[in-house]
C-alpha atoms as a PDB file:
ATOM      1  CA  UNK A   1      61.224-118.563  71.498  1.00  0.00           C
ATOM      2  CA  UNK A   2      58.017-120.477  70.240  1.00  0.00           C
ATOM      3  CA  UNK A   3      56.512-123.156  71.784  1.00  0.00           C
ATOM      4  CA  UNK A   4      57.142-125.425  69.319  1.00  0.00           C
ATOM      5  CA  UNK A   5      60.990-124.942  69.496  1.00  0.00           C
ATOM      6  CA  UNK A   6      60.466-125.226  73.581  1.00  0.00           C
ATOM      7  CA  UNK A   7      58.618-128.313  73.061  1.00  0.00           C
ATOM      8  CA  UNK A   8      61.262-130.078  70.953  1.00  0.00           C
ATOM      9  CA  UNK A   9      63.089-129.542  74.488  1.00  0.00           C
ATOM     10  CA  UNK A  10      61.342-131.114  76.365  1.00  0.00           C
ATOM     11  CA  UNK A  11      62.407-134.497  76.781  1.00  0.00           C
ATOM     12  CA  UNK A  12      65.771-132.746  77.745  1.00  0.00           C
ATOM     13  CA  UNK A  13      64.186-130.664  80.526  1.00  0.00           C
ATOM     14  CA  UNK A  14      62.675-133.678  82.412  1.00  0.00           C
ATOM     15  CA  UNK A  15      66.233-135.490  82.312  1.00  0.00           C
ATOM     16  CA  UNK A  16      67.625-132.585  83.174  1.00  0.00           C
ATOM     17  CA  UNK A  17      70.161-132.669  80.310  1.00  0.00           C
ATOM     18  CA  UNK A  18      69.712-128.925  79.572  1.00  0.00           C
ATOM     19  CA  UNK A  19      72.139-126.357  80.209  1.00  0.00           C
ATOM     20  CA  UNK A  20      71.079-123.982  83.391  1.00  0.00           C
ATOM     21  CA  UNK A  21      69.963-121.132  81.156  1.00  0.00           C
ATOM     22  CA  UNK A  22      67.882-123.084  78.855  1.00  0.00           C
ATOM     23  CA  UNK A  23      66.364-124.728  81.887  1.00  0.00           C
ATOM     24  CA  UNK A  24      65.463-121.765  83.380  1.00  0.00           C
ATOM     25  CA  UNK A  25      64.021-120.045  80.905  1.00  0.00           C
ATOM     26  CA  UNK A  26      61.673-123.082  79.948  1.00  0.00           C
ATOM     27  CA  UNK A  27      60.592-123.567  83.439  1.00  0.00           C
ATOM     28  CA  UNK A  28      59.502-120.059  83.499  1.00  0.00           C
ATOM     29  CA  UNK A  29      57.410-120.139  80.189  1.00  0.00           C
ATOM     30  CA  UNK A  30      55.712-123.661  81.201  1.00  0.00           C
ATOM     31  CA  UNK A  31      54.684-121.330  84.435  1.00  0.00           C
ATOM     32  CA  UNK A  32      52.163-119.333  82.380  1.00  0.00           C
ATOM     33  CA  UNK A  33      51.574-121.698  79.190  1.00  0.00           C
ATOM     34  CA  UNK A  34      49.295-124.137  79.544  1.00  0.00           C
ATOM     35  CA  UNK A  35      49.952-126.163  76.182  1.00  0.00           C
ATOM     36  CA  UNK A  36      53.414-126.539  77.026  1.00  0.00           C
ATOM     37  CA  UNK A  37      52.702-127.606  80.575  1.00  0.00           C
ATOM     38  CA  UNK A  38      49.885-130.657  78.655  1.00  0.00           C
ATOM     39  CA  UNK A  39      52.331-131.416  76.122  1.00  0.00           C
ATOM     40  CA  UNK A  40      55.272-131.928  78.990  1.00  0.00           C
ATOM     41  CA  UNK A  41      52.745-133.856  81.185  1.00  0.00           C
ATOM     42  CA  UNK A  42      52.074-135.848  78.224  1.00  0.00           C
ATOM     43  CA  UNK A  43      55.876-136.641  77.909  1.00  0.00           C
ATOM     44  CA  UNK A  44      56.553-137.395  81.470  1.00  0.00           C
ATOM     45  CA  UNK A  45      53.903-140.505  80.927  1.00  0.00           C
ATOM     46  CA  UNK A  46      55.332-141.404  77.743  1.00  0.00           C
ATOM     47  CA  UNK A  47      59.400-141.128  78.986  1.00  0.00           C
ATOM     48  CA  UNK A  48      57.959-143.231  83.048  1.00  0.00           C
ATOM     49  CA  UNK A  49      56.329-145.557  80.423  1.00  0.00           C
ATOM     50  CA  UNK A  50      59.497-146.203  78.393  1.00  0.00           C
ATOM     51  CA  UNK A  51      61.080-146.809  81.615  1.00  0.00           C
ATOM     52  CA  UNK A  52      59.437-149.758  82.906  1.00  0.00           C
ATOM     53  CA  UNK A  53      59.174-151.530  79.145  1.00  0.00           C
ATOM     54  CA  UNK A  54      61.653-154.169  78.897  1.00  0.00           C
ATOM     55  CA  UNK A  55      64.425-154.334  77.076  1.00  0.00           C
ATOM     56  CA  UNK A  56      64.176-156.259  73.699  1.00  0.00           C
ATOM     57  CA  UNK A  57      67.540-158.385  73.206  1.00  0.00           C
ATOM     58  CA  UNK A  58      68.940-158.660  69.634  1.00  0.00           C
ATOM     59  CA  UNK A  59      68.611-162.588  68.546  1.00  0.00           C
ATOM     60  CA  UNK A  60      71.842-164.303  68.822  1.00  0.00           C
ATOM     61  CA  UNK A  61      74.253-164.224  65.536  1.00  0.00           C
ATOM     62  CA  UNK A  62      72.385-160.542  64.518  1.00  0.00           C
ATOM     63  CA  UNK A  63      75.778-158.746  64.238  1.00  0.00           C
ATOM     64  CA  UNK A  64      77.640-161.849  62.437  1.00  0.00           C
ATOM     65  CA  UNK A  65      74.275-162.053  59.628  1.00  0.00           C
ATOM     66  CA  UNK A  66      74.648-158.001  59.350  1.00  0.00           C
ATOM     67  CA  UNK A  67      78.628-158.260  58.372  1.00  0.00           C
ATOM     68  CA  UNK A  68      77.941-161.286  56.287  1.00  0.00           C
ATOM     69  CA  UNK A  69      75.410-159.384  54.482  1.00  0.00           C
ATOM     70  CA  UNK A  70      77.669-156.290  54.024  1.00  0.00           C
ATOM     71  CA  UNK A  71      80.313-158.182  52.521  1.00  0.00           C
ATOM     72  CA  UNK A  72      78.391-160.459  50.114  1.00  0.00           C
ATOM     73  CA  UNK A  73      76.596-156.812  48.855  1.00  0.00           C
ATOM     74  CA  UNK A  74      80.169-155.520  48.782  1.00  0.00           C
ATOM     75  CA  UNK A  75      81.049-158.861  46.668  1.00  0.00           C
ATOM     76  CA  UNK A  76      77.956-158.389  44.824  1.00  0.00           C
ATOM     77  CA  UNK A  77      79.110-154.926  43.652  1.00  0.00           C
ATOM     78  CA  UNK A  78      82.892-155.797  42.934  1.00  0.00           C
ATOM     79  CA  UNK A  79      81.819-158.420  40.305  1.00  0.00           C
ATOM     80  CA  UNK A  80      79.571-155.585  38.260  1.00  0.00           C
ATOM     81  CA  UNK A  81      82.195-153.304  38.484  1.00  0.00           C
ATOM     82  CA  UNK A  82      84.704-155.851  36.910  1.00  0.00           C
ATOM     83  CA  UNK A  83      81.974-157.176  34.682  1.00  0.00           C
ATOM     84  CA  UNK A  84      81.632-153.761  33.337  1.00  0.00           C
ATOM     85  CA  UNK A  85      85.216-153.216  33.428  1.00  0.00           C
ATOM     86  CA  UNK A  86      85.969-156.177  31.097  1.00  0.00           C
ATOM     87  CA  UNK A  87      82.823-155.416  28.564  1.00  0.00           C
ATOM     88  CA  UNK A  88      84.528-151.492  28.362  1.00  0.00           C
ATOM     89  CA  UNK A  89      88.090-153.388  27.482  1.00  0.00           C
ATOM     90  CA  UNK A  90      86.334-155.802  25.409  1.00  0.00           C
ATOM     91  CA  UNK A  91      84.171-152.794  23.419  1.00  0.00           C
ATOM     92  CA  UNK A  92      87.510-150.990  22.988  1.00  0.00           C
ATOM     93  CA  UNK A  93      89.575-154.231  21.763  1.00  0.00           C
ATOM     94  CA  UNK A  94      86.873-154.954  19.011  1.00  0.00           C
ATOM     95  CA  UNK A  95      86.565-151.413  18.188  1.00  0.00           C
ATOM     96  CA  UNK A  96      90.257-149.865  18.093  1.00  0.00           C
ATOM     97  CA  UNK A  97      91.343-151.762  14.830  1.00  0.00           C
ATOM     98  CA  UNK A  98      88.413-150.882  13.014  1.00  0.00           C
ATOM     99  CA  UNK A  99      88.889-146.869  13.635  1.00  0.00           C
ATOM    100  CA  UNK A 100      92.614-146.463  11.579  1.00  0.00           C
ATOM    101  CA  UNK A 101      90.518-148.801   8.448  1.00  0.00           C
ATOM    102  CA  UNK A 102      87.822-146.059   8.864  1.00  0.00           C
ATOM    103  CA  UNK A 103      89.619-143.286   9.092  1.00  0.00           C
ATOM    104  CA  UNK A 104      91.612-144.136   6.227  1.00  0.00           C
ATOM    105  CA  UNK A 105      88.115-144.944   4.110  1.00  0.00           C
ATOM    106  CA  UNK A 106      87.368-141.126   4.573  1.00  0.00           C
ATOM    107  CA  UNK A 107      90.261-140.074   3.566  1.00  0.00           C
ATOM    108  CA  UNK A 108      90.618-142.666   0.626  1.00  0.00           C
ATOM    109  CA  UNK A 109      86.883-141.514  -0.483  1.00  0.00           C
ATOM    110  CA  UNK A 110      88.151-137.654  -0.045  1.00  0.00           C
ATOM    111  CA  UNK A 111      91.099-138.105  -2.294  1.00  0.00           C
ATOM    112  CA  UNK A 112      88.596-140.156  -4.604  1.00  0.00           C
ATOM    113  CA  UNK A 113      86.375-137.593  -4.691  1.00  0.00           C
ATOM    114  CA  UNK A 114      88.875-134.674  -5.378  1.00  0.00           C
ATOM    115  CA  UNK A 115      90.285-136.512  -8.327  1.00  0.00           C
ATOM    116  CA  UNK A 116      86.736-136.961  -9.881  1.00  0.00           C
ATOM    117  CA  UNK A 117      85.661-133.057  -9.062  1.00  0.00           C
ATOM    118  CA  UNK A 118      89.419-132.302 -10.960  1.00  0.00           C
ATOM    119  CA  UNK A 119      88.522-134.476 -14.182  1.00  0.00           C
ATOM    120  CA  UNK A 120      85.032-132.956 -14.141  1.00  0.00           C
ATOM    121  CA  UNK A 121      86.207-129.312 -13.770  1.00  0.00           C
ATOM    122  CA  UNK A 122      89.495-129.129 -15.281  1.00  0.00           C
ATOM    123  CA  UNK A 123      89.660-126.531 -17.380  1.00  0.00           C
ATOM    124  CA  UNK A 124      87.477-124.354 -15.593  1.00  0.00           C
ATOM    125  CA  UNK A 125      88.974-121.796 -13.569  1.00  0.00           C
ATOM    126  CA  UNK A 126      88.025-120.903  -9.962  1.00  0.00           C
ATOM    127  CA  UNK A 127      86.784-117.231  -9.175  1.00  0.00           C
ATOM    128  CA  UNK A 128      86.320-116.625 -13.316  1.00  0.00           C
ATOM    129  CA  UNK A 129      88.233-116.415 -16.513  1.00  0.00           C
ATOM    130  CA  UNK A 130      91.356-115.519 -16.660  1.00  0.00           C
ATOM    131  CA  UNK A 131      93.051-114.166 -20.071  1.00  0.00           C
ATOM    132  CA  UNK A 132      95.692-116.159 -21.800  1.00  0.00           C
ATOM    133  CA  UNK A 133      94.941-118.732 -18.735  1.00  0.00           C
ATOM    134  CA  UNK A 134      96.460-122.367 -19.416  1.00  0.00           C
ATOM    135  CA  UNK A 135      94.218-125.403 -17.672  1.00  0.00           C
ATOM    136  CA  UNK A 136      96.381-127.955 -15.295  1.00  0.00           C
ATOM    137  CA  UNK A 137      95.445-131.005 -15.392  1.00  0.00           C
ATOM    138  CA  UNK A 138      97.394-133.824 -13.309  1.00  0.00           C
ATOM    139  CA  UNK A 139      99.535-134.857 -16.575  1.00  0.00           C
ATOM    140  CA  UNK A 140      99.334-133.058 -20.052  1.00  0.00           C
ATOM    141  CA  UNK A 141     101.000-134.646 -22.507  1.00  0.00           C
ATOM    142  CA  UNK A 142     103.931-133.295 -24.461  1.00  0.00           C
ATOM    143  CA  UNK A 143     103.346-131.472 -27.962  1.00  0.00           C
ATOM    144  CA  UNK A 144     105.581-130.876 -31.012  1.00  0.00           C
ATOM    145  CA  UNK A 145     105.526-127.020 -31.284  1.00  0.00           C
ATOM    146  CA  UNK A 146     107.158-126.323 -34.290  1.00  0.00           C
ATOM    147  CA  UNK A 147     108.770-128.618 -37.020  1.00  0.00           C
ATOM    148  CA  UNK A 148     111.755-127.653 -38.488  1.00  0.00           C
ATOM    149  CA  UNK A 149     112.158-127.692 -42.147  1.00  0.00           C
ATOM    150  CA  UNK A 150     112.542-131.179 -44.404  1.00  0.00           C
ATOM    151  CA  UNK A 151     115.647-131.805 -45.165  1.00  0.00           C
ATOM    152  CA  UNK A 152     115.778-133.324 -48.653  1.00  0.00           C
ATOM    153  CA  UNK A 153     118.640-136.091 -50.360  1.00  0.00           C
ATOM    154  CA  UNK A 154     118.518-136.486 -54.225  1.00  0.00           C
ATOM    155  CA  UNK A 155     117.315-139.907 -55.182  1.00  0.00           C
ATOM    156  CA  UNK A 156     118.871-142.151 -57.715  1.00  0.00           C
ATOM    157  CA  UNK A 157     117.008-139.765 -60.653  1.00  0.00           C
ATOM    158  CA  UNK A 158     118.279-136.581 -59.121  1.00  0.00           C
ATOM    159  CA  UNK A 159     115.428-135.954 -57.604  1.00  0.00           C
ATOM    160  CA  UNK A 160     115.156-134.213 -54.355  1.00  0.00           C
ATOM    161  CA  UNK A 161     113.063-136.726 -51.500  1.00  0.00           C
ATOM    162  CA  UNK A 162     111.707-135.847 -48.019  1.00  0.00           C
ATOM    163  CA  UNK A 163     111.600-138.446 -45.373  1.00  0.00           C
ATOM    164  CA  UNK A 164     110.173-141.710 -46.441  1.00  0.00           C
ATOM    165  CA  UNK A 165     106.298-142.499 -45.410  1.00  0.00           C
ATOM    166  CA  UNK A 166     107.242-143.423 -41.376  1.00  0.00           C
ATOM    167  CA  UNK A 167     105.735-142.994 -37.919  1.00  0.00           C
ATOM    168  CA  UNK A 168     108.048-141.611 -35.837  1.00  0.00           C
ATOM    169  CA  UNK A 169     108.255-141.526 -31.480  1.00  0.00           C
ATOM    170  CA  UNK A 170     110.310-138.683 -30.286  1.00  0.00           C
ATOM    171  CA  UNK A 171     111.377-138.473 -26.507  1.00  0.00           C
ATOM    172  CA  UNK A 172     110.865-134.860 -24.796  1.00  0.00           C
ATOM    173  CA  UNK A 173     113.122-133.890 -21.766  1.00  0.00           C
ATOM    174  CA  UNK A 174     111.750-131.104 -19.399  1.00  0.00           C
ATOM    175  CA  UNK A 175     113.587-128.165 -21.840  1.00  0.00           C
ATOM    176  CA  UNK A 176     111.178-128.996 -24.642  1.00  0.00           C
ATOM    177  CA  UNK A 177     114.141-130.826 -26.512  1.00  0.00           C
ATOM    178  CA  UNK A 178     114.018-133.821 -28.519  1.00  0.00           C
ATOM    179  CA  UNK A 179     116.704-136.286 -27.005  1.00  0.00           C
ATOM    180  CA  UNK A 180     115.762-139.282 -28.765  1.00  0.00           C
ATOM    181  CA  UNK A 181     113.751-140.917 -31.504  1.00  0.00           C
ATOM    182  CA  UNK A 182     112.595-144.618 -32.001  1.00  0.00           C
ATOM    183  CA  UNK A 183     111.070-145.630 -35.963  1.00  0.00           C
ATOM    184  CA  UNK A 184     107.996-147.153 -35.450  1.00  0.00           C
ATOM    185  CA  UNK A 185     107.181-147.983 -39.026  1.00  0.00           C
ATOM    186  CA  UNK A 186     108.533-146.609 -42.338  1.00  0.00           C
ATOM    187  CA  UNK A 187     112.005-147.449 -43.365  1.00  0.00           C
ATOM    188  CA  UNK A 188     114.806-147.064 -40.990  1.00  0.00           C
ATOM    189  CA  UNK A 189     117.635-146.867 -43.725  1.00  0.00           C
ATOM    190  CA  UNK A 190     120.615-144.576 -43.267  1.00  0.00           C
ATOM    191  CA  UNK A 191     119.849-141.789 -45.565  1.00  0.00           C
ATOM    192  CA  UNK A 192     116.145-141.828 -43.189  1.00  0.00           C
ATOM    193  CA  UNK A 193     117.843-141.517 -39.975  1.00  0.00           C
ATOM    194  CA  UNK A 194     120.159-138.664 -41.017  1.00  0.00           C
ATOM    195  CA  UNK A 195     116.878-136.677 -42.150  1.00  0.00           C
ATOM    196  CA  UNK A 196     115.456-137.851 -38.558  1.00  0.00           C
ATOM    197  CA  UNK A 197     118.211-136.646 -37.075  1.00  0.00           C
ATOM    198  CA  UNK A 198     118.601-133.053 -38.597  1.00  0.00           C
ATOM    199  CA  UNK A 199     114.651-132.736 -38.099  1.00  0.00           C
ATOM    200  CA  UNK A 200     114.921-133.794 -34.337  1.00  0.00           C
ATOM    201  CA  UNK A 201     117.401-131.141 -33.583  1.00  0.00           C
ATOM    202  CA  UNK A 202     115.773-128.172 -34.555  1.00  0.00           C
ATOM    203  CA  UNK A 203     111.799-129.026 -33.884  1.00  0.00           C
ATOM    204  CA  UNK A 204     111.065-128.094 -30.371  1.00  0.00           C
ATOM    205  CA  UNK A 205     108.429-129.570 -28.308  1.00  0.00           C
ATOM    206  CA  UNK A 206     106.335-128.724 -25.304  1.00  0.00           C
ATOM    207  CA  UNK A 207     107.276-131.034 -21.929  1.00  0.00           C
ATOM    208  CA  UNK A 208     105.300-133.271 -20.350  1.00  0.00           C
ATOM    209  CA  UNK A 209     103.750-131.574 -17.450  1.00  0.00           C
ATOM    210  CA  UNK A 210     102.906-133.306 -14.214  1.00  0.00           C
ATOM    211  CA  UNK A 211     101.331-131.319 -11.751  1.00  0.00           C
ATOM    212  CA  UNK A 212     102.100-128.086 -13.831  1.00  0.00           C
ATOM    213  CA  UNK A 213     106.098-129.349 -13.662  1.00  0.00           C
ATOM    214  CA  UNK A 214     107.932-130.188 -16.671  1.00  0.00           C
ATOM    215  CA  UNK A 215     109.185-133.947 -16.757  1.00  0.00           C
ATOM    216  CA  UNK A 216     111.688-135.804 -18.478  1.00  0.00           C
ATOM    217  CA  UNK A 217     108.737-138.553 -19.739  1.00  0.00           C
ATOM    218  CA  UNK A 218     107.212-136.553 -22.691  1.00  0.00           C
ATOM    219  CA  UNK A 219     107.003-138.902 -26.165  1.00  0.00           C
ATOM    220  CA  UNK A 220     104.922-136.944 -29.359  1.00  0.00           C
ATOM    221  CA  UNK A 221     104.747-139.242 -31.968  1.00  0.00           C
ATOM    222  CA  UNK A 222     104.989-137.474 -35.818  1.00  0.00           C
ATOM    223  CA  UNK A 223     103.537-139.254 -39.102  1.00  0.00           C
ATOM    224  CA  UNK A 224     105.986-138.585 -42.408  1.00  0.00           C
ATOM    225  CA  UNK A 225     104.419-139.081 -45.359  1.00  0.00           C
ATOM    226  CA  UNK A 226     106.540-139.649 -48.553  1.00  0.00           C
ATOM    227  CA  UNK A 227     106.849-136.663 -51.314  1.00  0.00           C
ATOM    228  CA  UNK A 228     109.344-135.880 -53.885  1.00  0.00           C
ATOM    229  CA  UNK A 229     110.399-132.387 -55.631  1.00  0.00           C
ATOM    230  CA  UNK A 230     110.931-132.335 -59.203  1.00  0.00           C
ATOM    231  CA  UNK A 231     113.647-129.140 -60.388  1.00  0.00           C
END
């Protein structure tokens, strides 16, 4: 052992408060080292000192003053921690409503965006051209594909007369058929409709395509114009 670990004993070794080994074994190093034997001579004066000092009494009311203090630091600390327990409710009230609103503006400017990138590139095909490749768009309109043959009436002279001058809406179901017609100007006399109607049922039509899906919306509106066959 060092001396300075012995040393740290000392105190012990003059109350006698060390266990017989220890005490024995300190006794015989102080008998041949003299800076253990000054440094427990200087202890003995300071512990025989100690002894006669009086004792210093705590001032009435010391204990009461601690535990008041305690508890007012205690109350002290309870009111931050429900201060900052209302400002994190508070924080989360004011803020909770405004993250659905938010959320939904990025996905609102998303969808935005997407429709804008579609108008700006449709028609353009990802990864290259493909051959005999058809553009989607988000609605095509429907197209008259073929026009069946004029079917002619003699007139009063005998002569033989195509539809009269007339604009004509047709409605396209999702087979490409015409189902229905409506005369927007032109005459709408019998003989006209009868023409209207033979023409209607053997002219087929492209759909209306939404999304690439065939609808039952399409309208293609034809323009007649008036000629007459002399024999």
């Amino acid at each position: 052992m060092t001396c300075r670990s012995l040393q740290k004993k000392l105190p012990g070794y003059l109350d006698g408060a060390l266990a017989q080994g220890e005490q024995a074994t300190l006794a015989q190093h102080l008998a041949h080292c003299v800076a253990c034997r000054g440094e427990l001579e200087a202890t003995s004066r300071v512990s025989a000192l100690l002894a006669h000092t009086e004792r210093v009494r705590p001032p009435a009311g010391l204990s009461l003053r601690i535990r008041v203090a305690v508890a007012q630091e205690r109350m002290r600390e309870s009111w931050l921690r429900r201060t900052l327990h209302r400002l994190r409710v508070n924080i989360h009230d004011v803020l909770q409503p405004l993250a659905v609103p938010a959320t939904g503006g990025v996905v609102t400017s998303f969808a935005v965006y997407c429709v804008i990138l579609q108008a700006l590139l449709v028609g353009v095909p990802m990864g290259g051209i493909v051959p005999n490749d058809q553009p989607i768009n988000f609605v095509r309109p429907a197209r008259l594909e073929s026009l069946a043959p004029f079917p002619l009436h003699a007139d009063a002279s005998g002569r033989k007369v195509g539809p009269s001058a007339s604009m004509v809406e047709f409605r396209v179901n999702s087979e490409g058929r015409a189902i229905s017609y409506e005369i927007l100007s032109g005459q709408t006399d019998r003989d006209t409709r009868r023409q209207l109607d033979q023409l209607m049922m053997f002219s087929s039509f492209q759909p209306e395509l939404n999304f690439g899906r065939p609808t039952e919306q399409g309208r293609v509106v034809v323009r007649f114009d008036e000629f007459r066959v002399n024999d």
